[in-house]
PDB file of N, CA and C in Angstrom:
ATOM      1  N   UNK A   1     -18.818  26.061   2.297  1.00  0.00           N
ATOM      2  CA  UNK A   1     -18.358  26.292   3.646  1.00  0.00           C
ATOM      3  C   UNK A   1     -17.041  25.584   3.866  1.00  0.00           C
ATOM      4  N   UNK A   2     -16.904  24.559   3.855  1.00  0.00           N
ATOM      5  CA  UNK A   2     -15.710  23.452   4.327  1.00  0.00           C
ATOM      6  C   UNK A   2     -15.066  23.149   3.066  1.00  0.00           C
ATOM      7  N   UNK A   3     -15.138  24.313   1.946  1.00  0.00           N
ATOM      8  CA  UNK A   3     -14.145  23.909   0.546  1.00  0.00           C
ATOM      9  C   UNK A   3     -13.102  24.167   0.745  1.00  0.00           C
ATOM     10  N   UNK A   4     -12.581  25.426   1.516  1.00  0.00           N
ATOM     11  CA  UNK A   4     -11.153  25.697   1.766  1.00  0.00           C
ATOM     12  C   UNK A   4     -10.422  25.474   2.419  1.00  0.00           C
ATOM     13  N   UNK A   5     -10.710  24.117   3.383  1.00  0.00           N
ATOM     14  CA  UNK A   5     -10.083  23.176   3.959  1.00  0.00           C
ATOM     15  C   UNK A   5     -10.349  21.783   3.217  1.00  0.00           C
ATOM     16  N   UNK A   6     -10.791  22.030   2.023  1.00  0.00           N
ATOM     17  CA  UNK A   6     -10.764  20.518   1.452  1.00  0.00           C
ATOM     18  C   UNK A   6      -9.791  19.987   0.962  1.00  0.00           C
ATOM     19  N   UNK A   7      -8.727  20.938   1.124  1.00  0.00           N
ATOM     20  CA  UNK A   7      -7.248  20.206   0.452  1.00  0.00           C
ATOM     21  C   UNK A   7      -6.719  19.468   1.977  1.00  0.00           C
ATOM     22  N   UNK A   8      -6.958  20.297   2.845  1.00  0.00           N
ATOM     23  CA  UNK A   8      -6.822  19.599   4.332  1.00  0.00           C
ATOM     24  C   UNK A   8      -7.452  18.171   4.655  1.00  0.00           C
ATOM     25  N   UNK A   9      -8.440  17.948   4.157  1.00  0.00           N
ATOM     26  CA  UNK A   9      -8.871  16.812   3.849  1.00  0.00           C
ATOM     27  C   UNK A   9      -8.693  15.873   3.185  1.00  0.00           C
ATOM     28  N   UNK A  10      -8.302  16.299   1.795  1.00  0.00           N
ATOM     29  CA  UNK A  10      -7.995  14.980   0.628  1.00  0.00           C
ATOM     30  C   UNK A  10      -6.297  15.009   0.910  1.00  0.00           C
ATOM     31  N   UNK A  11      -5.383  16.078   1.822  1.00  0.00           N
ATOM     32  CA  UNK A  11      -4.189  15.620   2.066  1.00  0.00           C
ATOM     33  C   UNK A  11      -4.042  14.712   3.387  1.00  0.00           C
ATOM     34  N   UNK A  12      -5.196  14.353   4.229  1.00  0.00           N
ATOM     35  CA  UNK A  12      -5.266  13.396   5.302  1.00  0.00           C
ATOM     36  C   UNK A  12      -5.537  11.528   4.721  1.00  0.00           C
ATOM     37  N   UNK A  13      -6.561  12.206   3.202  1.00  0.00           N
ATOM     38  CA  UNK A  13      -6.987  11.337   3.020  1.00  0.00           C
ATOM     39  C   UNK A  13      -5.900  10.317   1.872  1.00  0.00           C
ATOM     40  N   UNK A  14      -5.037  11.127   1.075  1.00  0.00           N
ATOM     41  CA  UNK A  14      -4.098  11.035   0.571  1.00  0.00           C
ATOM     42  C   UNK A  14      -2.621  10.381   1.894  1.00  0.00           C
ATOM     43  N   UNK A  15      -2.762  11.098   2.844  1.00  0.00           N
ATOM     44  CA  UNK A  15      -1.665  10.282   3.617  1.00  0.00           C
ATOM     45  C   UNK A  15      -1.790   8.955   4.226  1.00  0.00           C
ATOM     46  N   UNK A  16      -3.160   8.899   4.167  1.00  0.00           N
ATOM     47  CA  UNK A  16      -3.646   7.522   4.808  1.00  0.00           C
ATOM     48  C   UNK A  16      -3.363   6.658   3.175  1.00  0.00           C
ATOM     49  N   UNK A  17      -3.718   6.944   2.566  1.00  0.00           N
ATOM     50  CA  UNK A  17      -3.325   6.111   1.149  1.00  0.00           C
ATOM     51  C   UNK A  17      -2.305   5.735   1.276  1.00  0.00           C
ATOM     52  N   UNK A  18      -1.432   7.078   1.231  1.00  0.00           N
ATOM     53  CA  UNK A  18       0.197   6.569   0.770  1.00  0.00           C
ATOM     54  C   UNK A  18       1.146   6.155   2.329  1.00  0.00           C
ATOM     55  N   UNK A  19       0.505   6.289   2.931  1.00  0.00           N
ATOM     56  CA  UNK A  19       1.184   5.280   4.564  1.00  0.00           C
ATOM     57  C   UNK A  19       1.051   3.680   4.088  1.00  0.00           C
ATOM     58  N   UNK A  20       0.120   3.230   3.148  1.00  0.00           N
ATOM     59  CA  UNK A  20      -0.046   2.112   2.993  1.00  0.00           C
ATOM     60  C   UNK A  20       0.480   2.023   1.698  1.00  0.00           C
ATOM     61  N   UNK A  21       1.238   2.567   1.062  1.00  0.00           N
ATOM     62  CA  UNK A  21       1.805   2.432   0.108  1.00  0.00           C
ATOM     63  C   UNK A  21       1.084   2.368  -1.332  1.00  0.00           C
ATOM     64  N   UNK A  22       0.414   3.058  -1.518  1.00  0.00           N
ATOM     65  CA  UNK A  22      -0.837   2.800  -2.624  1.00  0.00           C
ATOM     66  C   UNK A  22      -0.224   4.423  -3.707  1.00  0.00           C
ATOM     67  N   UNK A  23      -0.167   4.358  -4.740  1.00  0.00           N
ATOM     68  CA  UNK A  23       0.194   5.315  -5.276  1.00  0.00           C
ATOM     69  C   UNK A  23      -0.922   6.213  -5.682  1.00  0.00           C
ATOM     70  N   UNK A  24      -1.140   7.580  -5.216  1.00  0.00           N
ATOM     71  CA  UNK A  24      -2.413   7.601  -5.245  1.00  0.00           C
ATOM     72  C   UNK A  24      -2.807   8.445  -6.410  1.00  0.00           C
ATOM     73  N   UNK A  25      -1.657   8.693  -7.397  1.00  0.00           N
ATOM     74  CA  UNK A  25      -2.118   9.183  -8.425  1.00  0.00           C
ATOM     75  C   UNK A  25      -2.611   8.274  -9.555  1.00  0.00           C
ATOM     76  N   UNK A  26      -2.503   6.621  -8.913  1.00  0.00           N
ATOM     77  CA  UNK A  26      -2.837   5.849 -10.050  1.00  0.00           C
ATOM     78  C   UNK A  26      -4.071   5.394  -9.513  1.00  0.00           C
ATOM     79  N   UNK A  27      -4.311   5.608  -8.143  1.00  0.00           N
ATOM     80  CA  UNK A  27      -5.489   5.299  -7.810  1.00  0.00           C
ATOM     81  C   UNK A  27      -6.611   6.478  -7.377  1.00  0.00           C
ATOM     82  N   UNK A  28      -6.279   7.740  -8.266  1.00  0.00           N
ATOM     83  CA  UNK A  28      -7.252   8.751  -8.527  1.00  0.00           C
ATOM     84  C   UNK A  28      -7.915   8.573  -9.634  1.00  0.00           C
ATOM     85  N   UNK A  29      -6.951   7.418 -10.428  1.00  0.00           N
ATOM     86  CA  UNK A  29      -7.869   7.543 -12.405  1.00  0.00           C
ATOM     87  C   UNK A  29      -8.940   6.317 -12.074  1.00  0.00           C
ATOM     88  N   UNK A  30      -8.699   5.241 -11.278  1.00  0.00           N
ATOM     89  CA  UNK A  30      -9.743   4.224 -10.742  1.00  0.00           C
ATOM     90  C   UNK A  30     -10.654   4.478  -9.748  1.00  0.00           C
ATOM     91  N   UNK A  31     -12.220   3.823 -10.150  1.00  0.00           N
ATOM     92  CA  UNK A  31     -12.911   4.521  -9.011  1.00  0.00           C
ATOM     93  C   UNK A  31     -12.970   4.339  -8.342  1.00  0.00           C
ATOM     94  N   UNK A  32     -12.960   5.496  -6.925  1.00  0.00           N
ATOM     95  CA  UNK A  32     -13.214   5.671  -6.209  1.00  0.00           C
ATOM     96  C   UNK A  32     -13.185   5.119  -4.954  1.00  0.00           C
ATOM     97  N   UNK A  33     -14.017   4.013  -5.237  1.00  0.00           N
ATOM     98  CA  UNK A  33     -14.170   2.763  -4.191  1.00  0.00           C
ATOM     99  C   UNK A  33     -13.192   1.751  -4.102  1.00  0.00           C
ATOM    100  N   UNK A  34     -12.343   1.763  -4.722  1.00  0.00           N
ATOM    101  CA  UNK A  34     -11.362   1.046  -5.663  1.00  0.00           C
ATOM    102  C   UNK A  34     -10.178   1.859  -5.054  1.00  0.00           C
ATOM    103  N   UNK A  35     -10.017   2.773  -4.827  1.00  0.00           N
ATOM    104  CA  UNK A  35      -8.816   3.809  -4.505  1.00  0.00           C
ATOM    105  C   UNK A  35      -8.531   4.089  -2.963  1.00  0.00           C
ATOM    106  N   UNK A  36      -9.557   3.880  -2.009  1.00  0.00           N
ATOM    107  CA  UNK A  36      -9.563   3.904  -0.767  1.00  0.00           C
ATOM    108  C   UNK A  36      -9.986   2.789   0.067  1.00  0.00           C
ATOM    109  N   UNK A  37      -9.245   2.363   0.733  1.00  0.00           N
ATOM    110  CA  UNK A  37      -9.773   1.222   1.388  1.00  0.00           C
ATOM    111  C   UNK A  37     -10.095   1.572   3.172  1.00  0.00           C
ATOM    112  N   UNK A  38     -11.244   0.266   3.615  1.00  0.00           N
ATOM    113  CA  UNK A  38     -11.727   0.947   4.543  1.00  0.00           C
ATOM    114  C   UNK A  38     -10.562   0.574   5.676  1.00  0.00           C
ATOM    115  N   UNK A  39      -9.343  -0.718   5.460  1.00  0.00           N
ATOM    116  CA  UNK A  39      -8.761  -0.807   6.425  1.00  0.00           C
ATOM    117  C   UNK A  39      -7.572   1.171   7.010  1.00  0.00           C
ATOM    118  N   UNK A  40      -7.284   1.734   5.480  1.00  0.00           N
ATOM    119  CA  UNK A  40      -6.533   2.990   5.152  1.00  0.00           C
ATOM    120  C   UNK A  40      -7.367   4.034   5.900  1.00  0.00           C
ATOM    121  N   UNK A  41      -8.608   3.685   5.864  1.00  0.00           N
ATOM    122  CA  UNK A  41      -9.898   5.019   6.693  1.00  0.00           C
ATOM    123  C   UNK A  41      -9.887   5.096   8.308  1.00  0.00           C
ATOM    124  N   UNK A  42      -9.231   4.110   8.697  1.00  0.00           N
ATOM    125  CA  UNK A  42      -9.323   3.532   9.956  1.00  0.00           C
ATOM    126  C   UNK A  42      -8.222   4.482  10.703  1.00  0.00           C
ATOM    127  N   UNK A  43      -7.675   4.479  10.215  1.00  0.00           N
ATOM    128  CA  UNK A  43      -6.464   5.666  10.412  1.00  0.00           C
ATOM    129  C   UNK A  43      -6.896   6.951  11.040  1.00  0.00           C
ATOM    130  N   UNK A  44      -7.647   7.249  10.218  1.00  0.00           N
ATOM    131  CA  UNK A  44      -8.772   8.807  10.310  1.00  0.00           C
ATOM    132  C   UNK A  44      -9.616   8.967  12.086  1.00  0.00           C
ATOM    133  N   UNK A  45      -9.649   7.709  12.065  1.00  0.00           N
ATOM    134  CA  UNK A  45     -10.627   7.524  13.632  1.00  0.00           C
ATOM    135  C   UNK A  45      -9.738   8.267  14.902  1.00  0.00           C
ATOM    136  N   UNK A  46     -10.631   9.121  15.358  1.00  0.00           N
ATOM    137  CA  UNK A  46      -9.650   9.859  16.608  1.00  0.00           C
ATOM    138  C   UNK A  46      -9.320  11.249  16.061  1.00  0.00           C
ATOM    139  N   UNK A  47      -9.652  11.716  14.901  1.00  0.00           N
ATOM    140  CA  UNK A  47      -9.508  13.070  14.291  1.00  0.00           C
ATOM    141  C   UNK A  47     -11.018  14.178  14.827  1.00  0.00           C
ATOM    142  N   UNK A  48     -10.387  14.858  15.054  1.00  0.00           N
ATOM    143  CA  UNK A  48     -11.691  15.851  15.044  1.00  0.00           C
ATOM    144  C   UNK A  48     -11.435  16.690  13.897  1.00  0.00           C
ATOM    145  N   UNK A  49     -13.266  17.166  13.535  1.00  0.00           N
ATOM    146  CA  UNK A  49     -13.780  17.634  12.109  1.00  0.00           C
ATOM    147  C   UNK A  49     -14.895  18.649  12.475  1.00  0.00           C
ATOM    148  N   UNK A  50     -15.106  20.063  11.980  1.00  0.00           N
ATOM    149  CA  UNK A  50     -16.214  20.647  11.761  1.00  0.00           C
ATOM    150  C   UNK A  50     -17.319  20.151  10.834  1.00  0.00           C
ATOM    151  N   UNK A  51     -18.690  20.027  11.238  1.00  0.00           N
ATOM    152  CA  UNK A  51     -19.401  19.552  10.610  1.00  0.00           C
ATOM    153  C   UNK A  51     -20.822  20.002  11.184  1.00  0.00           C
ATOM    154  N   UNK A  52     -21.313  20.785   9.551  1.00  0.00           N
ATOM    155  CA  UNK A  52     -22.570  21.960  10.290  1.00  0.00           C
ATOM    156  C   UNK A  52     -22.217  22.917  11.302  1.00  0.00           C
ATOM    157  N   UNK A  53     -21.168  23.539  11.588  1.00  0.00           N
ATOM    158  CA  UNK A  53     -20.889  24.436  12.556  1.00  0.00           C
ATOM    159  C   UNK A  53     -20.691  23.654  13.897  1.00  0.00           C
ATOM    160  N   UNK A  54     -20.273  22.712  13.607  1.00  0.00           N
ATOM    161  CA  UNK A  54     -20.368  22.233  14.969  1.00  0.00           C
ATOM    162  C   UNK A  54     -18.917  20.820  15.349  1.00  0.00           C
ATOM    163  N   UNK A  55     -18.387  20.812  16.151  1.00  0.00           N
ATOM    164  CA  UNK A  55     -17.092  20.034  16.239  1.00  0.00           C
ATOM    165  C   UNK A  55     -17.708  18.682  16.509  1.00  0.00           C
ATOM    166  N   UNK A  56     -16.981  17.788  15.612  1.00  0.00           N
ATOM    167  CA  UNK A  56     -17.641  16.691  15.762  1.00  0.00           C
ATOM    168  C   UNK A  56     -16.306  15.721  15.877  1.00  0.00           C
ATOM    169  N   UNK A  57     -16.220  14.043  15.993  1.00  0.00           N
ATOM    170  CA  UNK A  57     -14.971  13.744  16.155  1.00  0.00           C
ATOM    171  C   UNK A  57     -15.234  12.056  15.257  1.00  0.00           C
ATOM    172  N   UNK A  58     -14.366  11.712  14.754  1.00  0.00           N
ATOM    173  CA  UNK A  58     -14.570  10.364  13.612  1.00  0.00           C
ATOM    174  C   UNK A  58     -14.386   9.296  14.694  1.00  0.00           C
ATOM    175  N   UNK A  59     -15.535   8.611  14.999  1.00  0.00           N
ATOM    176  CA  UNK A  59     -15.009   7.589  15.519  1.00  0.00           C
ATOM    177  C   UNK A  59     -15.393   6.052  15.119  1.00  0.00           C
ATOM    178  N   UNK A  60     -15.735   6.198  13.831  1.00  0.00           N
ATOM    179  CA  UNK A  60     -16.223   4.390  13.341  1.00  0.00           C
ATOM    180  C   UNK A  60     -16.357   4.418  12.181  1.00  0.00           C
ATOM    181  N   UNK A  61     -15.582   3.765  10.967  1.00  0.00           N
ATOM    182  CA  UNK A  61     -15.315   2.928   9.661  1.00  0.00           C
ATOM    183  C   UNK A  61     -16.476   2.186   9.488  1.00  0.00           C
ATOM    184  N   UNK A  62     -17.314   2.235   8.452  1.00  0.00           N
ATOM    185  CA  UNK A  62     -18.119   1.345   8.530  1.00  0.00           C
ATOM    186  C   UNK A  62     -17.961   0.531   6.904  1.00  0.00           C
ATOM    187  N   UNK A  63     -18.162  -0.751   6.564  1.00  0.00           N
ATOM    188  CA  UNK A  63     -17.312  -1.305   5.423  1.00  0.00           C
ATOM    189  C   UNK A  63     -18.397  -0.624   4.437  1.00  0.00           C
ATOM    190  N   UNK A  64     -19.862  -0.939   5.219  1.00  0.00           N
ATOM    191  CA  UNK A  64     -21.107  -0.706   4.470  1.00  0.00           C
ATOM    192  C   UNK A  64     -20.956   0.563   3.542  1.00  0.00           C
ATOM    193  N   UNK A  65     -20.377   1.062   2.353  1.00  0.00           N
ATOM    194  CA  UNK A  65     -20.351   2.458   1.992  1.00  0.00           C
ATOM    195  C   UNK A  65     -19.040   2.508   0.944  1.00  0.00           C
ATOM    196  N   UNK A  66     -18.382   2.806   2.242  1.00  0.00           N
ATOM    197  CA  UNK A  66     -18.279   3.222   3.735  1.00  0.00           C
ATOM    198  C   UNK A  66     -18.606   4.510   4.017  1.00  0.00           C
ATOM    199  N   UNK A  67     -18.543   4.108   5.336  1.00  0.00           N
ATOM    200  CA  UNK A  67     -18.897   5.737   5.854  1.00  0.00           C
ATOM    201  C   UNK A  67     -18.268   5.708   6.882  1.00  0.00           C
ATOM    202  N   UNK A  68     -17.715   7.325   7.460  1.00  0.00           N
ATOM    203  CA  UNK A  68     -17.800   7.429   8.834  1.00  0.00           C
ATOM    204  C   UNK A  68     -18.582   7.819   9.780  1.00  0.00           C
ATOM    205  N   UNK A  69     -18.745   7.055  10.635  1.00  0.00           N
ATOM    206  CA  UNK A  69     -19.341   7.559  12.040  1.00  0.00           C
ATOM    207  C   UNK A  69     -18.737   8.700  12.831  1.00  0.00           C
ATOM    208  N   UNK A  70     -19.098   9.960  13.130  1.00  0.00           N
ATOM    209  CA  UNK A  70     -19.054  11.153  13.643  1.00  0.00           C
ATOM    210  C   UNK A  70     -19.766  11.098  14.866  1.00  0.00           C
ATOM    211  N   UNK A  71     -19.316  11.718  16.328  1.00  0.00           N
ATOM    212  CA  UNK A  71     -19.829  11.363  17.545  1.00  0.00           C
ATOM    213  C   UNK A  71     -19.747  13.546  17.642  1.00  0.00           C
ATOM    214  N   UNK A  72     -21.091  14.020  18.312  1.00  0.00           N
ATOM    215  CA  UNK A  72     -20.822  15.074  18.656  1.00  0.00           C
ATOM    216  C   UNK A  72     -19.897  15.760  19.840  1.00  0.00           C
ATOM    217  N   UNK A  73     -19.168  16.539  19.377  1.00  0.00           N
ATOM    218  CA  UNK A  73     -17.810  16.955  20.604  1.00  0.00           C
ATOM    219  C   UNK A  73     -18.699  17.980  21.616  1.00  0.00           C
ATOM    220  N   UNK A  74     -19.781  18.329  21.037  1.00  0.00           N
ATOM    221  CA  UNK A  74     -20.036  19.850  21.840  1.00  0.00           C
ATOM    222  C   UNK A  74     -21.222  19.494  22.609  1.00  0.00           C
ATOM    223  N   UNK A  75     -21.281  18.314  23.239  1.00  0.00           N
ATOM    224  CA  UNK A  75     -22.456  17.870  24.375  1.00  0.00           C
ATOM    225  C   UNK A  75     -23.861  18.565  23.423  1.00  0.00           C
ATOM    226  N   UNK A  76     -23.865  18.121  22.577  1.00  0.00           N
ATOM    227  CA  UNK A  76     -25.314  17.658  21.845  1.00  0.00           C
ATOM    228  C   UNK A  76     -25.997  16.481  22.241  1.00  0.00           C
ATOM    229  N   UNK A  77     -27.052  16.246  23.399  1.00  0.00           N
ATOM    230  CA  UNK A  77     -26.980  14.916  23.305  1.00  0.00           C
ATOM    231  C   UNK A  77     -28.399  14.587  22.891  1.00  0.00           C
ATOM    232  N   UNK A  78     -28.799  12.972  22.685  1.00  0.00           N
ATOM    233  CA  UNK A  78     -29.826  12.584  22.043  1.00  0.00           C
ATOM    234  C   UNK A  78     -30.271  11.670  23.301  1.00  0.00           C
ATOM    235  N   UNK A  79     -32.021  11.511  23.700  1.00  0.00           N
ATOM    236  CA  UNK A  79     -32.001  10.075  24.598  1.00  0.00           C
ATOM    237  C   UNK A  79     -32.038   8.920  23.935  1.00  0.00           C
ATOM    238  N   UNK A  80     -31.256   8.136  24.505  1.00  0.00           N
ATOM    239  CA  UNK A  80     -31.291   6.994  23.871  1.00  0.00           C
ATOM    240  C   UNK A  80     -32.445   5.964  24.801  1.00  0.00           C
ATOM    241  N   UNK A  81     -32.646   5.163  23.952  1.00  0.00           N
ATOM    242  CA  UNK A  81     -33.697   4.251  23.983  1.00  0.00           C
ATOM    243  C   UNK A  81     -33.133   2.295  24.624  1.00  0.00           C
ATOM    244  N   UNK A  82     -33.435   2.234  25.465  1.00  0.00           N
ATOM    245  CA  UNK A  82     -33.385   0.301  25.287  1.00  0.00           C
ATOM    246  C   UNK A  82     -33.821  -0.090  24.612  1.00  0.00           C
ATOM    247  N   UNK A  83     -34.038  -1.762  24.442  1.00  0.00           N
ATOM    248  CA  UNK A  83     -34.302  -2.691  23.884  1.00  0.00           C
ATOM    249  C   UNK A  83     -35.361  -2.908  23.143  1.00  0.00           C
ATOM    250  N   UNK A  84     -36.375  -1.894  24.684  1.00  0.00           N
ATOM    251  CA  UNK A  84     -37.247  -2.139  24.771  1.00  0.00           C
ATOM    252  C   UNK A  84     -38.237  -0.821  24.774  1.00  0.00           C
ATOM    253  N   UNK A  85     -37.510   0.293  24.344  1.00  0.00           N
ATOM    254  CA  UNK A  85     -37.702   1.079  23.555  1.00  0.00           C
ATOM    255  C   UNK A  85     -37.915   2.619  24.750  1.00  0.00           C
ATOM    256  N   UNK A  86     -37.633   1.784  25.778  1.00  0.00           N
ATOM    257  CA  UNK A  86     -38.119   3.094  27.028  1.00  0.00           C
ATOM    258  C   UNK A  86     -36.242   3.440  26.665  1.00  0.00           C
ATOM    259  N   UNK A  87     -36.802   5.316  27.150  1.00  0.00           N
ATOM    260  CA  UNK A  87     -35.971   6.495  27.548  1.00  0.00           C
ATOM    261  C   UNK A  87     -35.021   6.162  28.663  1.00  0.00           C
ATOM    262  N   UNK A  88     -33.419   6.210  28.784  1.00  0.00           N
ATOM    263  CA  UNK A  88     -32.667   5.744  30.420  1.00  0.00           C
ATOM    264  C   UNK A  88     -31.826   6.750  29.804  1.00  0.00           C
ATOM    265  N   UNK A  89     -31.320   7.233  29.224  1.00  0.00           N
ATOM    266  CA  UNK A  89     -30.042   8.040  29.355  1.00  0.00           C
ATOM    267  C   UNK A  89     -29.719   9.118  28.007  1.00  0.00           C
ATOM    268  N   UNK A  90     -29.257   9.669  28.340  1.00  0.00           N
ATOM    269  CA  UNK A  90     -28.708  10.743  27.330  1.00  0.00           C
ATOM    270  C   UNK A  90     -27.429  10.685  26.651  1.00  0.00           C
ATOM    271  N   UNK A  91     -27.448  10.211  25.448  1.00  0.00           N
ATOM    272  CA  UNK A  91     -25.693  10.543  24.680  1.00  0.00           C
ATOM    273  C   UNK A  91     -25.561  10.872  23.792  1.00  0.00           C
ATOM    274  N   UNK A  92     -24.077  11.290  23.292  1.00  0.00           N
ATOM    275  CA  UNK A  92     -24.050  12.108  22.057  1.00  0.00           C
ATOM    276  C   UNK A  92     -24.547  11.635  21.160  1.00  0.00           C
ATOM    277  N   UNK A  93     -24.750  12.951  20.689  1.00  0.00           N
ATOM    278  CA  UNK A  93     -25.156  12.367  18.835  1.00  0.00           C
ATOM    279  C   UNK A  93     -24.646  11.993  17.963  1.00  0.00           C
ATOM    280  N   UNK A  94     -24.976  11.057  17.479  1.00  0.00           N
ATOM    281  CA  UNK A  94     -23.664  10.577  16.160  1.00  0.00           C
ATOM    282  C   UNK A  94     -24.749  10.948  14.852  1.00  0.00           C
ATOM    283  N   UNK A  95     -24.161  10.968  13.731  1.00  0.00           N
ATOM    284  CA  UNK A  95     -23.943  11.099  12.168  1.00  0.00           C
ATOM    285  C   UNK A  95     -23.210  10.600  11.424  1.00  0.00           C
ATOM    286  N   UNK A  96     -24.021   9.774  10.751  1.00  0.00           N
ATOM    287  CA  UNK A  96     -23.453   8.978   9.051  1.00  0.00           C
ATOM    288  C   UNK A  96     -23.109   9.527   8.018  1.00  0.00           C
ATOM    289  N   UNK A  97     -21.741   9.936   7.213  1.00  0.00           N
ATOM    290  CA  UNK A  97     -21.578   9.879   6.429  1.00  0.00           C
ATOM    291  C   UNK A  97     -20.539   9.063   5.712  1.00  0.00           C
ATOM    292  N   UNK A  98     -21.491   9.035   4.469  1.00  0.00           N
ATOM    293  CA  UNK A  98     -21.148   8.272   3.625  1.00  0.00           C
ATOM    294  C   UNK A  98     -20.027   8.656   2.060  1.00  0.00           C
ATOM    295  N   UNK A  99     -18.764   7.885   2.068  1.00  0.00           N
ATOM    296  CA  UNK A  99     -17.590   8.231   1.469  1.00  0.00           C
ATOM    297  C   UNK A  99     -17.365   9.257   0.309  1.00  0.00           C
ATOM    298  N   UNK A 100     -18.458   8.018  -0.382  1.00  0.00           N
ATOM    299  CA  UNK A 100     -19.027   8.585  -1.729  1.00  0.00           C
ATOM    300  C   UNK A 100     -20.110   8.654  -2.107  1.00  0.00           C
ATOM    301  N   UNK A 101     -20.789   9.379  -3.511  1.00  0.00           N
ATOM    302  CA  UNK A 101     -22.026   9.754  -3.839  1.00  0.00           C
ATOM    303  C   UNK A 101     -22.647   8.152  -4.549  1.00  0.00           C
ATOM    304  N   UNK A 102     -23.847   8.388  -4.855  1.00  0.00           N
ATOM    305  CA  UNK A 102     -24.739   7.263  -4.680  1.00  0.00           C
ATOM    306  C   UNK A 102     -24.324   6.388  -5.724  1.00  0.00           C
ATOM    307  N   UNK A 103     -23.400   6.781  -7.079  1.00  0.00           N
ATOM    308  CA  UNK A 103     -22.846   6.272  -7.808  1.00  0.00           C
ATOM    309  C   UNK A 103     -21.112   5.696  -7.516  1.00  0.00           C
ATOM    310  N   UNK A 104     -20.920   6.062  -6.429  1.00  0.00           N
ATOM    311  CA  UNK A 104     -19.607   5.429  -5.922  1.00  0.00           C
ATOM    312  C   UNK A 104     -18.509   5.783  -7.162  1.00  0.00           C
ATOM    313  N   UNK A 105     -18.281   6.923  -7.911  1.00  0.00           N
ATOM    314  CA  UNK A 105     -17.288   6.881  -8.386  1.00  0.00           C
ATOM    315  C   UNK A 105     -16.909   7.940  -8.172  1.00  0.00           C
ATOM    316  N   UNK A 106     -17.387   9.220  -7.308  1.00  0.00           N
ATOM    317  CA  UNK A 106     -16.915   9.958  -6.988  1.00  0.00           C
ATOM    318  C   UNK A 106     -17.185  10.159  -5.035  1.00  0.00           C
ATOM    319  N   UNK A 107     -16.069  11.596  -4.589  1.00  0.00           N
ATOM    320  CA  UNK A 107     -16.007  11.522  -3.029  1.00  0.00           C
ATOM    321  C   UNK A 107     -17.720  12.522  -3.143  1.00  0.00           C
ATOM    322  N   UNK A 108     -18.531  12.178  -1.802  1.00  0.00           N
ATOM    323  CA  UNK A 108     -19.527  12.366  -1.380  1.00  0.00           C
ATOM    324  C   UNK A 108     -19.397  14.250  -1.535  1.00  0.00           C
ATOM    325  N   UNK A 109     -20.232  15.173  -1.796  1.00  0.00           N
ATOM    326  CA  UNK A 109     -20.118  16.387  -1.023  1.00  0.00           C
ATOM    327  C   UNK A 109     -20.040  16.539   0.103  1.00  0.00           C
ATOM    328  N   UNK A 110     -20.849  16.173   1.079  1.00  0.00           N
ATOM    329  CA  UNK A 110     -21.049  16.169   2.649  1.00  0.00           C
ATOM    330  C   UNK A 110     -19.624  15.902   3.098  1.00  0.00           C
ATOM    331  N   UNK A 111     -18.811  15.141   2.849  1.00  0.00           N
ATOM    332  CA  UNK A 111     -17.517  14.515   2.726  1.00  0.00           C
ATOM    333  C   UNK A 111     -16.327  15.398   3.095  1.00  0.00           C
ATOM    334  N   UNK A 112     -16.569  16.411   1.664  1.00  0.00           N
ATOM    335  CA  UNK A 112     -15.625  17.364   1.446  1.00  0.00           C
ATOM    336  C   UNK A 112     -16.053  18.785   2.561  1.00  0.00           C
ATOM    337  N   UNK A 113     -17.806  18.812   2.428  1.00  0.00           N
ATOM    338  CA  UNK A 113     -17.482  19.953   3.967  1.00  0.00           C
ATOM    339  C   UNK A 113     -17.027  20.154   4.542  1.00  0.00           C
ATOM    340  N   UNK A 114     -16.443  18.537   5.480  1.00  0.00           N
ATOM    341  CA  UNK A 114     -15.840  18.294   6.547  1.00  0.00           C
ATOM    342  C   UNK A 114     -14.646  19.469   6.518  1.00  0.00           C
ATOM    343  N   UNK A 115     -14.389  20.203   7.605  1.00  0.00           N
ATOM    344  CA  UNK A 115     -13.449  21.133   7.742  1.00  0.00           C
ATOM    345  C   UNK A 115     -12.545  20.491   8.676  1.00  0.00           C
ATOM    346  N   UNK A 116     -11.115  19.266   8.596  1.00  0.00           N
ATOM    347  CA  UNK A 116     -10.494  19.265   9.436  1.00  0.00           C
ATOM    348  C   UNK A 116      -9.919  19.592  10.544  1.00  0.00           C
ATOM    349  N   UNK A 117     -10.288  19.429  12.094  1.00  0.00           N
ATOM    350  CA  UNK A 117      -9.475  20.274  12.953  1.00  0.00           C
ATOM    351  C   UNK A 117      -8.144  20.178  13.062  1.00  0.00           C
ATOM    352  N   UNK A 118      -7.943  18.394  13.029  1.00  0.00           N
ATOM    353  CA  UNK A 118      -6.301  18.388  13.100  1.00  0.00           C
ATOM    354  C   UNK A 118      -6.039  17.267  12.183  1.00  0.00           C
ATOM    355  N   UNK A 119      -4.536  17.122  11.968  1.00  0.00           N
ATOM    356  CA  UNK A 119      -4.314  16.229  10.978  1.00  0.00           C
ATOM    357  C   UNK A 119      -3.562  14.769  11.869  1.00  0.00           C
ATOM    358  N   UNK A 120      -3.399  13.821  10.923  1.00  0.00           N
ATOM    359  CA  UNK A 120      -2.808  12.877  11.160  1.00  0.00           C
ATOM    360  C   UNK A 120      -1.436  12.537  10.829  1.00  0.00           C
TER     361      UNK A 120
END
């Protein structure tokens, strides 16, 4: 689904590299995790992305992974819970994904779905 915007993607993800000056053809032969950093991902936050048919928007780096946090654009919402575990309100839905696959030397599939809406 989101392969033929995956050059739209690894060229966002490639500009965030090379804004920070990282050469990224030397840091395509090293893995992975090694080649992108999460301060360079941070960049990405504030982009909107198709994901599952549905517009979603990047809004959180997480080091853990990393991954991004995805907030739903199209009033999907979930109830959220207190403290204390009772129902008060309704908000979007968010979704985790994570950079790379479970071996961290390559980019995640779920990743590459992502169909960019706009660039950076």
């Amino acid at each position: 689904m989101g392969h033929r915007n995956t050059p739209k993607l690894l060229a966002s993800l490639a500009a965030v590299v090379t804004s920070h000056k990282v050469d990224i053809l030397n840091a395509m032969e090293k893995p992975a995790k090694q080649a992108i950093g999460v301060e360079q991902l941070r960049d990405l936050i504030g982009l909107k992305v198709k994901h599952q048919g549905s517009q979603w928007e990047i809004i959180e780096v997480l080091e853990d992974g990393p991954s991004l946090v995805l907030r739903d654009c199209e009033m999907h919402t979930v109830i959220q819970a207190d403290q204390h575990g009772e129902a008060h309100r309704r908000v979007p839905s968010t979704t985790t994904i994570p950079l790379f696959d479970r071996d961290g030397n390559e980019l995640n599939p779920a990743l590459l779905d992502l169909d960019l809406l706009d660039l950076p």
